[in-house]
N, C-alpha and C. Protein backbone atom coordinates (compact mmCIF):
# COMPACT_ATOMS: atom_id res chain seq x y z
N UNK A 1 10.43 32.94 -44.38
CA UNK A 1 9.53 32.52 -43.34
C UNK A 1 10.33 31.80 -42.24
N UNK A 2 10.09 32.21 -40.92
CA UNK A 2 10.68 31.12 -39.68
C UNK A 2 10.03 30.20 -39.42
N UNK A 3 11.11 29.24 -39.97
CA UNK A 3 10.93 27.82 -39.34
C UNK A 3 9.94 27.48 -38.17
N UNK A 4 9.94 28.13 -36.73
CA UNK A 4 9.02 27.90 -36.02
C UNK A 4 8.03 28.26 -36.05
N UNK A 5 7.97 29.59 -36.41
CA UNK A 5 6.36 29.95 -36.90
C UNK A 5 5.35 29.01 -37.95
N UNK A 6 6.70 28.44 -38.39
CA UNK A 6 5.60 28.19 -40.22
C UNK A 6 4.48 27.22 -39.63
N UNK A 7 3.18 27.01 -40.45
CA UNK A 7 2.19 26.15 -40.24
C UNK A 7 2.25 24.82 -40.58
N UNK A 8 3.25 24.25 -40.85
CA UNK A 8 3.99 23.04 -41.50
C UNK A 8 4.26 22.16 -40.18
N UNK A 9 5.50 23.13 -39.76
CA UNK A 9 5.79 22.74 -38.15
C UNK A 9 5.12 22.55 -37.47
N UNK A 10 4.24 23.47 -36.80
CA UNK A 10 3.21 23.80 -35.93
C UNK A 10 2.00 22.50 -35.66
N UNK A 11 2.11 22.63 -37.36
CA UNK A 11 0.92 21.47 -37.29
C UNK A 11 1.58 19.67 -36.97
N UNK A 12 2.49 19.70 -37.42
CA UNK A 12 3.64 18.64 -37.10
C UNK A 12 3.65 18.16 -35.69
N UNK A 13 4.15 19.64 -34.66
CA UNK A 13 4.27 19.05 -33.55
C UNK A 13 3.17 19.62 -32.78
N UNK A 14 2.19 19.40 -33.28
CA UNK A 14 0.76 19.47 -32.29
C UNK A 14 0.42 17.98 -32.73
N UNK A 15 0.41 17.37 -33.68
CA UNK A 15 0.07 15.80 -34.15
C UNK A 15 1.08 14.92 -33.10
N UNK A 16 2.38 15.21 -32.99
CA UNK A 16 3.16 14.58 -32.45
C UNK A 16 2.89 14.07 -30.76
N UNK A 17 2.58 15.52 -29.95
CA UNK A 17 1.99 15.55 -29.06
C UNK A 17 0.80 14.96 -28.23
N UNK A 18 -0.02 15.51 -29.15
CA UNK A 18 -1.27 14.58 -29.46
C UNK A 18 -0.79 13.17 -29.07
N UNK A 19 -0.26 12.49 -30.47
CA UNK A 19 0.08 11.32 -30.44
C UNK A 19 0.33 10.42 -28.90
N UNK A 20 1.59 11.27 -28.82
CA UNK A 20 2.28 10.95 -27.36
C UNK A 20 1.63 11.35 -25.65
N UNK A 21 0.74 11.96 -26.16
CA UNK A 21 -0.43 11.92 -24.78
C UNK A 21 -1.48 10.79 -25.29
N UNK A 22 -1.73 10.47 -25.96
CA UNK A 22 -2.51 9.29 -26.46
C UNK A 22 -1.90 8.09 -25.86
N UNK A 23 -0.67 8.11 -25.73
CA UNK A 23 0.15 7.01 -25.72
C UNK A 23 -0.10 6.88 -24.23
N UNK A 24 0.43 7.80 -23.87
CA UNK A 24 1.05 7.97 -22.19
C UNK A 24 -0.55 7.62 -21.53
N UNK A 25 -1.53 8.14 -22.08
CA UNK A 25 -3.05 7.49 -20.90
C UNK A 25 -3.48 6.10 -21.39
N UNK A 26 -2.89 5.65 -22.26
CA UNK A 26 -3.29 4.37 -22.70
C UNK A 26 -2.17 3.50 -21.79
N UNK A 27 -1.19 3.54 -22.10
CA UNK A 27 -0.23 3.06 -20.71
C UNK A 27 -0.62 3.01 -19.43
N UNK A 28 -1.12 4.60 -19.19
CA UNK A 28 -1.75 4.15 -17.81
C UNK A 28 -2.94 3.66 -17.49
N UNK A 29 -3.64 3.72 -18.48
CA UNK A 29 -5.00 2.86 -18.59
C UNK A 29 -4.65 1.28 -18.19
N UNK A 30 -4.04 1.16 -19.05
CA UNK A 30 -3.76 -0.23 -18.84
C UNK A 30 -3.09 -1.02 -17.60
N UNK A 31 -2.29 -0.18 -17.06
CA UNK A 31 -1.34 -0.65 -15.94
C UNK A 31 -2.21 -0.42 -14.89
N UNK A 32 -3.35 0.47 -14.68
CA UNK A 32 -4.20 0.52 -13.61
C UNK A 32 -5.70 -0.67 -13.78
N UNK A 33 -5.63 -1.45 -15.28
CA UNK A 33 -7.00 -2.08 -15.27
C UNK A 33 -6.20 -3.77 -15.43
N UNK A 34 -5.28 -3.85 -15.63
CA UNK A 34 -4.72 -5.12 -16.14
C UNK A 34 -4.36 -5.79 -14.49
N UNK A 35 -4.78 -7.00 -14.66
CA UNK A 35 -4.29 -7.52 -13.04
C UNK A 35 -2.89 -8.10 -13.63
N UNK A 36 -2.23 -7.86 -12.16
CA UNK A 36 -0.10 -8.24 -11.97
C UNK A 36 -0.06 -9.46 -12.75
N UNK A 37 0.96 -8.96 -13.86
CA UNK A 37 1.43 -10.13 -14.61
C UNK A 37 2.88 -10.38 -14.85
N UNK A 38 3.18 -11.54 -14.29
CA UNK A 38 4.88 -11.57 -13.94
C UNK A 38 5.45 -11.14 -15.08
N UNK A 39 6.17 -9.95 -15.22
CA UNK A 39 7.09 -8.97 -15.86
C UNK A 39 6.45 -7.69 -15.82
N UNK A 40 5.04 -7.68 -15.68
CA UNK A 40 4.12 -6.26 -15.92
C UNK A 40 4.13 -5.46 -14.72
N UNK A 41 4.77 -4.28 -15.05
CA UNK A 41 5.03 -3.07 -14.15
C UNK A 41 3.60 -2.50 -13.81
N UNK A 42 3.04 -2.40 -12.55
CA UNK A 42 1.83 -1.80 -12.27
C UNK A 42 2.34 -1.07 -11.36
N UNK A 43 1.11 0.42 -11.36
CA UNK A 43 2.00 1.39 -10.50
C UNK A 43 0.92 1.26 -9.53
N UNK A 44 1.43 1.96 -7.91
CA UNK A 44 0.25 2.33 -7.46
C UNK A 44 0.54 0.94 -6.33
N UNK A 45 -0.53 0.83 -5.04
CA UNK A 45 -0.05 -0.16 -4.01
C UNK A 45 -1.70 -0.72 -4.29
N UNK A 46 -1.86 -2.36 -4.65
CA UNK A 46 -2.87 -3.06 -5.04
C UNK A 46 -2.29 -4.09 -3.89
N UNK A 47 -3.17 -4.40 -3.45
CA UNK A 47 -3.10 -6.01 -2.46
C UNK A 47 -2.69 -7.09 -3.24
N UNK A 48 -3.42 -7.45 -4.45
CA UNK A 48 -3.06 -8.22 -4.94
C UNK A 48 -1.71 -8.27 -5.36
N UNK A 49 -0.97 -7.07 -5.82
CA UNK A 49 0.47 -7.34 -6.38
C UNK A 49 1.48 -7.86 -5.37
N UNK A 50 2.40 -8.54 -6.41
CA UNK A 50 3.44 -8.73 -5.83
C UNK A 50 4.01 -8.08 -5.03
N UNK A 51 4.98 -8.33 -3.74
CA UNK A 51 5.41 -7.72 -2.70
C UNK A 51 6.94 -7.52 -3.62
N UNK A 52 7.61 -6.59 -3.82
CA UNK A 52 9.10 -7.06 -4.01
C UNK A 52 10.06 -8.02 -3.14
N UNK A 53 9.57 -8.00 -1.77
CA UNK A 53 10.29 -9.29 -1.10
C UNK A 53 10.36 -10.40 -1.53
N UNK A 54 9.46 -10.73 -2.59
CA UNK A 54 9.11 -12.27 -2.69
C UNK A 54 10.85 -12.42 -3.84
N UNK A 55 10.31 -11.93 -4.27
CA UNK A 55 11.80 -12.06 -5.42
C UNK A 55 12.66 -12.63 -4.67
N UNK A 56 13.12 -12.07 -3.42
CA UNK A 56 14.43 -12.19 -2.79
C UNK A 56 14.65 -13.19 -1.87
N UNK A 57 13.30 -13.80 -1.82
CA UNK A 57 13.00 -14.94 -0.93
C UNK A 57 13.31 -16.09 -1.88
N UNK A 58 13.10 -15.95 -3.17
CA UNK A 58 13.62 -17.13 -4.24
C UNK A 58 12.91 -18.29 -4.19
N UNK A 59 11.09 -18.28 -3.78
CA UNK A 59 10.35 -18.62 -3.46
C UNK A 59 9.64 -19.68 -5.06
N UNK A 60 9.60 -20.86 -4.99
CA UNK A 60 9.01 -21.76 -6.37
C UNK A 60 7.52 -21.60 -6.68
N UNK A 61 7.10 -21.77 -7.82
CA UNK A 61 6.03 -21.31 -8.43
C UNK A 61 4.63 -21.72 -7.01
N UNK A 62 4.90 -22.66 -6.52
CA UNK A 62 3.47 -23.54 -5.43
C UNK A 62 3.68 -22.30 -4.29
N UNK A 63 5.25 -22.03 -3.87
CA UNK A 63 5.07 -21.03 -2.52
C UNK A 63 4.49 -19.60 -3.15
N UNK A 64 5.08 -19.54 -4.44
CA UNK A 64 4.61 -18.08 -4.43
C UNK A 64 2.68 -17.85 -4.79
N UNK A 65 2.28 -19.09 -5.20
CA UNK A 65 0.53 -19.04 -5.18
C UNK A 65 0.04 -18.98 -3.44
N UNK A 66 0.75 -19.94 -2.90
CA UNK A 66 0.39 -19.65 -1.64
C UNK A 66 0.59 -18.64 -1.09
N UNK A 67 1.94 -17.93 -1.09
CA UNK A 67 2.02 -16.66 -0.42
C UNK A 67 0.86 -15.51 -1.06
N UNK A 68 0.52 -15.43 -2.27
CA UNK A 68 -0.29 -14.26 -3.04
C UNK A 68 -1.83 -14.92 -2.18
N UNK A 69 -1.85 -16.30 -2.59
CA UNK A 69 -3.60 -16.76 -1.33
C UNK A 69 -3.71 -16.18 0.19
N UNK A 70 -1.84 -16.40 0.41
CA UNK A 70 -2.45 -16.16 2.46
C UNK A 70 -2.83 -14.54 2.68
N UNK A 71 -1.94 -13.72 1.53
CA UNK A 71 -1.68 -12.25 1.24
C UNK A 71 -3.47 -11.41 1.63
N UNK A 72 -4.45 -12.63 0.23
CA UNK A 72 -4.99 -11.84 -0.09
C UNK A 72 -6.09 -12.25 1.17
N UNK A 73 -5.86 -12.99 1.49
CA UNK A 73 -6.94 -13.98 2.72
C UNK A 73 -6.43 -12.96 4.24
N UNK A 74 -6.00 -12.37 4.20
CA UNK A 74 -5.14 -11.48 5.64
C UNK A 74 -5.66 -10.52 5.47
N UNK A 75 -5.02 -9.81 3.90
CA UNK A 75 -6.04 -8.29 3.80
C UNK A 75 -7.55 -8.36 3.61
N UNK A 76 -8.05 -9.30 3.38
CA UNK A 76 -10.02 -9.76 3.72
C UNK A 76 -9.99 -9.87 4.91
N UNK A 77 -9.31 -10.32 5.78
CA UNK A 77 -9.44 -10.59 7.04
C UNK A 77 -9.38 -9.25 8.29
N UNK A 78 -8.77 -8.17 7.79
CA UNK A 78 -8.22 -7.40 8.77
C UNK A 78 -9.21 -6.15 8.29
N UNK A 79 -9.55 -6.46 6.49
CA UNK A 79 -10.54 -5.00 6.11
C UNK A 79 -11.18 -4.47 7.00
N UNK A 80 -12.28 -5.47 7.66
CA UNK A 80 -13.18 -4.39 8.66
C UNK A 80 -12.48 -4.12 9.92
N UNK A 81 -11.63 -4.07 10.40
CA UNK A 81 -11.00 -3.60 11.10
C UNK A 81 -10.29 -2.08 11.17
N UNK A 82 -9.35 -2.45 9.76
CA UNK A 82 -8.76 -0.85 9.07
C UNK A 82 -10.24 -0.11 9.05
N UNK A 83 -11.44 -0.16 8.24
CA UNK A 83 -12.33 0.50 7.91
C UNK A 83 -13.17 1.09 9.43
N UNK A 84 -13.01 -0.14 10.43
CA UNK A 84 -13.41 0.43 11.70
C UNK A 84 -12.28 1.94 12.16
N UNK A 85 -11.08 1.35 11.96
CA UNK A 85 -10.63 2.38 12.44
C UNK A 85 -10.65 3.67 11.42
N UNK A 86 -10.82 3.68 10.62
CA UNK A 86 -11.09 4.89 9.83
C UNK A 86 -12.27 5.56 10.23
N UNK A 87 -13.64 4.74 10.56
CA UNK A 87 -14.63 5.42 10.82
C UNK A 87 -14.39 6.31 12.20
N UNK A 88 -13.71 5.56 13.25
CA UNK A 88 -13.44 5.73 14.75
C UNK A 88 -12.51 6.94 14.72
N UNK A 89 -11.89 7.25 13.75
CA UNK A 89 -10.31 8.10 13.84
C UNK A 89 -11.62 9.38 13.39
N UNK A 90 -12.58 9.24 11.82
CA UNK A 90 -13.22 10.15 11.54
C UNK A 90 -14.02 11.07 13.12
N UNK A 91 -14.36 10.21 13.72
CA UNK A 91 -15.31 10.58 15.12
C UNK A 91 -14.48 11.27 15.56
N UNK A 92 -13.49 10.83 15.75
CA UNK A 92 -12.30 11.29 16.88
C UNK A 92 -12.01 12.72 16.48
N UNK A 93 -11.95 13.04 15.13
CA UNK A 93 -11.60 14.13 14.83
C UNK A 93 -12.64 15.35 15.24
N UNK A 94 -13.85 14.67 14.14
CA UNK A 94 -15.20 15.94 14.89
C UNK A 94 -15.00 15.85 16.29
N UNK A 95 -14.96 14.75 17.04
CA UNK A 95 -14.89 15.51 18.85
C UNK A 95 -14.25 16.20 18.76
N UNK A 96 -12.88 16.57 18.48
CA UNK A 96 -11.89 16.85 18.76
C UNK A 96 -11.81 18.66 18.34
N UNK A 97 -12.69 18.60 17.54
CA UNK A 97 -12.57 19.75 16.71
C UNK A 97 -13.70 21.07 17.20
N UNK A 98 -14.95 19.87 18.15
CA UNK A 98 -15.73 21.08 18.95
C UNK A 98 -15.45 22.18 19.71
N UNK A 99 -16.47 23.16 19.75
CA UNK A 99 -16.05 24.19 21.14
C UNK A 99 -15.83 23.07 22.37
N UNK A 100 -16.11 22.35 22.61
CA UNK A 100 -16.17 21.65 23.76
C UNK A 100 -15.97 20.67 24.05
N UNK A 101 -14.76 19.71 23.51
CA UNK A 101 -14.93 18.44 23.50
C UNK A 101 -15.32 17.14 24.27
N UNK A 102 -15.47 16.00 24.56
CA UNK A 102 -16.53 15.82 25.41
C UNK A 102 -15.02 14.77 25.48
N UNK A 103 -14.02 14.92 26.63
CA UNK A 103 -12.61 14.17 26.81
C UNK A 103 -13.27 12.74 27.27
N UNK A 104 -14.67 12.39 27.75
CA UNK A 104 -14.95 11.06 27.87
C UNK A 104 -14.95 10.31 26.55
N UNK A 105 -15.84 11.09 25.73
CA UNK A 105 -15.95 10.12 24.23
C UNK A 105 -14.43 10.54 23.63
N UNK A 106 -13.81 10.90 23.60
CA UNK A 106 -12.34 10.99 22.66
C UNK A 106 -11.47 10.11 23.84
N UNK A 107 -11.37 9.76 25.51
CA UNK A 107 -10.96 8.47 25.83
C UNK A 107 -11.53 7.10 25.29
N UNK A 108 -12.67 7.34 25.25
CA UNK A 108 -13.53 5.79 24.50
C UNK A 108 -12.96 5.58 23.30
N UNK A 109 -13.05 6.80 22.21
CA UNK A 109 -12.62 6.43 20.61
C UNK A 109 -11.48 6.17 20.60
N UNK A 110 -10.33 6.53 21.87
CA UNK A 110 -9.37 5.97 21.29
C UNK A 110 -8.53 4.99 21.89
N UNK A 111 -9.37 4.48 23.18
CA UNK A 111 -9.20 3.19 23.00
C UNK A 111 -10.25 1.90 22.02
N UNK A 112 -11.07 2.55 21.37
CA UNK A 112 -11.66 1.56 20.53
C UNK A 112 -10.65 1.59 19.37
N UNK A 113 -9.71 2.18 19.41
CA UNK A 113 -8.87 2.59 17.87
C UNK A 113 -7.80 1.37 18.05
N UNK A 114 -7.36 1.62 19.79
CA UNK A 114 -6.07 0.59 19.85
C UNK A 114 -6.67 -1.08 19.89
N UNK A 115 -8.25 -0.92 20.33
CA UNK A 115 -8.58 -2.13 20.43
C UNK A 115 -8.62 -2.70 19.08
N UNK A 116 -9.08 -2.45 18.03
CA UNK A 116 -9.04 -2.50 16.56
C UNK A 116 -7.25 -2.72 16.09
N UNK A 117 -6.45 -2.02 16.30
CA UNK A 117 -5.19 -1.97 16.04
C UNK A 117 -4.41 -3.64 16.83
N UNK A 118 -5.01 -3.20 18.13
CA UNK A 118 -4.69 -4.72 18.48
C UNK A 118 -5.00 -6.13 17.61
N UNK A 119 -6.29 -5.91 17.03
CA UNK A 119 -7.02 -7.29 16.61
C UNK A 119 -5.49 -7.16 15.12
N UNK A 120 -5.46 -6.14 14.37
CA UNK A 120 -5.04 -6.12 13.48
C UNK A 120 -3.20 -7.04 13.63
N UNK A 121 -2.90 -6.36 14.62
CA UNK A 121 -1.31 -6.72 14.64
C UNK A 121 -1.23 -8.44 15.30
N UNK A 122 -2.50 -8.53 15.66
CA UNK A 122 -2.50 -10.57 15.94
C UNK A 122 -2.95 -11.02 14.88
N UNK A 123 -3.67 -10.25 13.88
CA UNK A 123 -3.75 -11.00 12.90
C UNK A 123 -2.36 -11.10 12.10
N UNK A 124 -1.36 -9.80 12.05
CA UNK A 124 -0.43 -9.65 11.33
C UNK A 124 0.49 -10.69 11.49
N UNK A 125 0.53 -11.38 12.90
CA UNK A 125 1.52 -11.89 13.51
C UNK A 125 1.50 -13.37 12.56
N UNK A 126 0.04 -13.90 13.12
CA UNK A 126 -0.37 -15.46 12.84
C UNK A 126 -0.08 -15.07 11.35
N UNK A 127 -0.66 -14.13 10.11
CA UNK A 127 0.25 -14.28 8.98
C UNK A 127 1.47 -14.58 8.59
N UNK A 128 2.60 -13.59 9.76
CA UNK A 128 3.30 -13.67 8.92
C UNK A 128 3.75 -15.19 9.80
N UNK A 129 3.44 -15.95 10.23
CA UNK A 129 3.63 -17.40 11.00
C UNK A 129 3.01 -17.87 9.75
N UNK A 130 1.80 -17.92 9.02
CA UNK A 130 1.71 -18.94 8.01
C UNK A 130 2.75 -18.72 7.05
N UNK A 131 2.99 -17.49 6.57
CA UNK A 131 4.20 -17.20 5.62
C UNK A 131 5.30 -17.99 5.99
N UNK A 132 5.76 -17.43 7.31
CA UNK A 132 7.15 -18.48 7.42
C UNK A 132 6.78 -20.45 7.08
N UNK A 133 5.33 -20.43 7.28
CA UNK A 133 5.39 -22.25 7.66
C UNK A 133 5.41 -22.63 5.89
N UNK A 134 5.23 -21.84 4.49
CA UNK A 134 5.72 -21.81 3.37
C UNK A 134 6.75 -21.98 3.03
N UNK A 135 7.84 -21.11 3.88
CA UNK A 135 9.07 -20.97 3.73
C UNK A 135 10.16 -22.40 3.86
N UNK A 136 11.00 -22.70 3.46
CA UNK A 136 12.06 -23.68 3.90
C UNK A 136 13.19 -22.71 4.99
N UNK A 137 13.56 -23.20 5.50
CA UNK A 137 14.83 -22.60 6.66
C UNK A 137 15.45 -21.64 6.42
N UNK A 138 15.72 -21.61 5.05
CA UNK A 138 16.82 -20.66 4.46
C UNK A 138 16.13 -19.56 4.27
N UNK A 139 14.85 -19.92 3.42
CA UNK A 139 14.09 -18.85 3.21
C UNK A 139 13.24 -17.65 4.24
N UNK A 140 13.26 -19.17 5.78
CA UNK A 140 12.44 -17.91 6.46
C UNK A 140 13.55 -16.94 7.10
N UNK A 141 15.06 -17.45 6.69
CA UNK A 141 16.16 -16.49 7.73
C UNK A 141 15.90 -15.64 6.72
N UNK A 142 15.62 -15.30 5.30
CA UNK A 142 15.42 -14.11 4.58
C UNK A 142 14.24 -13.73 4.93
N UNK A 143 13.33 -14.03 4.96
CA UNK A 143 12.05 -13.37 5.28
C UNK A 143 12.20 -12.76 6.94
N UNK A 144 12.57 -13.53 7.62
CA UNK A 144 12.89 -12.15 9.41
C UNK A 144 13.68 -11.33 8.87
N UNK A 145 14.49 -11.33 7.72
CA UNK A 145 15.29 -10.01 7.92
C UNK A 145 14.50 -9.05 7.11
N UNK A 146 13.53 -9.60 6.18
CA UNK A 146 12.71 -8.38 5.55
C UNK A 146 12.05 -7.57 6.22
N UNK A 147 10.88 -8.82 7.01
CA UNK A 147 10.01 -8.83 7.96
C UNK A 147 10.49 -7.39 8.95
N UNK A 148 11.75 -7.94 9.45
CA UNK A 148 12.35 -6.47 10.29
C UNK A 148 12.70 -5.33 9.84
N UNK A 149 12.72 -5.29 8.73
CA UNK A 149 13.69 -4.27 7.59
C UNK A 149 12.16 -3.50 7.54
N UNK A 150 10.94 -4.25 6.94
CA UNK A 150 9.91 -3.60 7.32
C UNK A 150 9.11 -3.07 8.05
N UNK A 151 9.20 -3.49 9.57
CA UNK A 151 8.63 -3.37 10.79
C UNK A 151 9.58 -2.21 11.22
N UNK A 152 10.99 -2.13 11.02
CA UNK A 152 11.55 -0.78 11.35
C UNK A 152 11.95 0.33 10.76
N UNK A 153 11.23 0.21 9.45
CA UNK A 153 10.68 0.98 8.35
C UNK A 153 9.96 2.23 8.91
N UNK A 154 8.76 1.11 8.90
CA UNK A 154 7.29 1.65 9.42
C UNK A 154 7.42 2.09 10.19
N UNK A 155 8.50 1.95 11.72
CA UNK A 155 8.19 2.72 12.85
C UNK A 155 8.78 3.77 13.19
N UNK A 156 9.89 3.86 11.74
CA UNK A 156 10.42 5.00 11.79
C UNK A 156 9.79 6.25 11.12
N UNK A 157 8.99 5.71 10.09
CA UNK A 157 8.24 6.39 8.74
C UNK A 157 7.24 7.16 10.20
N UNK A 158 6.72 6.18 11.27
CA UNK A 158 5.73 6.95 11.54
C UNK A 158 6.05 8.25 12.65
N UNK A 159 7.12 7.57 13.12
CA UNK A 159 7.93 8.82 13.96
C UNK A 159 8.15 9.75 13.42
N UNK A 160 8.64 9.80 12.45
CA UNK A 160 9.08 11.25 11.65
C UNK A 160 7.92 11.34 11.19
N UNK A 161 6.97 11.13 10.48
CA UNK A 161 5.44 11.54 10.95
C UNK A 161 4.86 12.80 11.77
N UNK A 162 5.17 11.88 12.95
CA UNK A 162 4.36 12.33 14.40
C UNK A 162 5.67 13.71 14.35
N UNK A 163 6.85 13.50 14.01
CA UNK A 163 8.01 14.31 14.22
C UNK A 163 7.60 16.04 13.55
N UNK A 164 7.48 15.70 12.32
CA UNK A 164 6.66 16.73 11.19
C UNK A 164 5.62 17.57 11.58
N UNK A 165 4.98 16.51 12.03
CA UNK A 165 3.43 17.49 12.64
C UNK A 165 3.07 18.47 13.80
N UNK A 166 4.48 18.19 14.34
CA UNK A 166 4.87 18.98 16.00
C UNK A 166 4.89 20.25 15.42
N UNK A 167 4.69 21.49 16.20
CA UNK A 167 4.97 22.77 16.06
C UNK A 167 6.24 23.43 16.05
């Protein structure tokens, strides 16, 4: 009888399998329902989690509660804004997509988009101003260099973006 065929095996590594998909959604069960616990790997981008910058800021147990409070007090603060512009971008699209588009309402939606975008990036600002007023000296010369490391991240991420989508 061959070894792989036999029903010995077979049944062996169908249990095994089993097993190890059991495993693997319980892992991710957990890492998606468990809130961030310093050492606990969560996947996925949650507001609440830790930023990896903070590590590198070398920030003591009082700054880092404050920084996770101002974090979560910024993203409450700016929600209806993002959600405005999601609704406004949705509009923008159906105009956009008619036999006929009506170029007055797609000028309106999209300056209501930058007006929204505006509120957002003064809020971003005065954050990251409370962040630095957490910081000690040393710490906020690490935090501008993140701060920038991220801001010219993003504006490159979105260029090559806009870059991609060209014909």
């Amino acid at each position: 009888m061959d070894f792989l065929t036999s029903k010995r095996f077979v049944t062996t590594a169908l249990v095994l399998l089993t097993l190890l998909n059991v495993t693997l959604l319980s892992i991710l069960w957990l890492q998606n329902t468990q809130q961030h616990l310093p050492g606990f790997l969560s996947i996925g981008h949650k507001f609440n989690r830790r930023p990896s910058f903070i590590e590198s800021l070398s920030l003591n147990e009082s700054q880092r509660i404050r920084f996770r409070n101002l974090r979560s007090e910024h993203f409450r603060k700016v929600s209806p804004e993002m959600e405005n512009i999601a609704l406004l971008k949705k509009q923008l699209v159906e105009e956009s997509l008619k036999d006929k588009p009506d170029t007055k309402k797609i000028e309106v939606l999209a300056s209501d988009i930058g007006y929204q975008q505006t509120i957002i990036e003064r809020e971003l600002a005065l954050h990251f101003h409370e962040l630095a007023k957490v910081c000690t000296s040393e710490q906020r010369d690490s935090l501008k260099k993140v701060l920038d490391r991220i801001a010219t991240h993003n504006h490159f991420m979105r260029m090559n973006r806009s870059i991609e989508l060209r014909p």
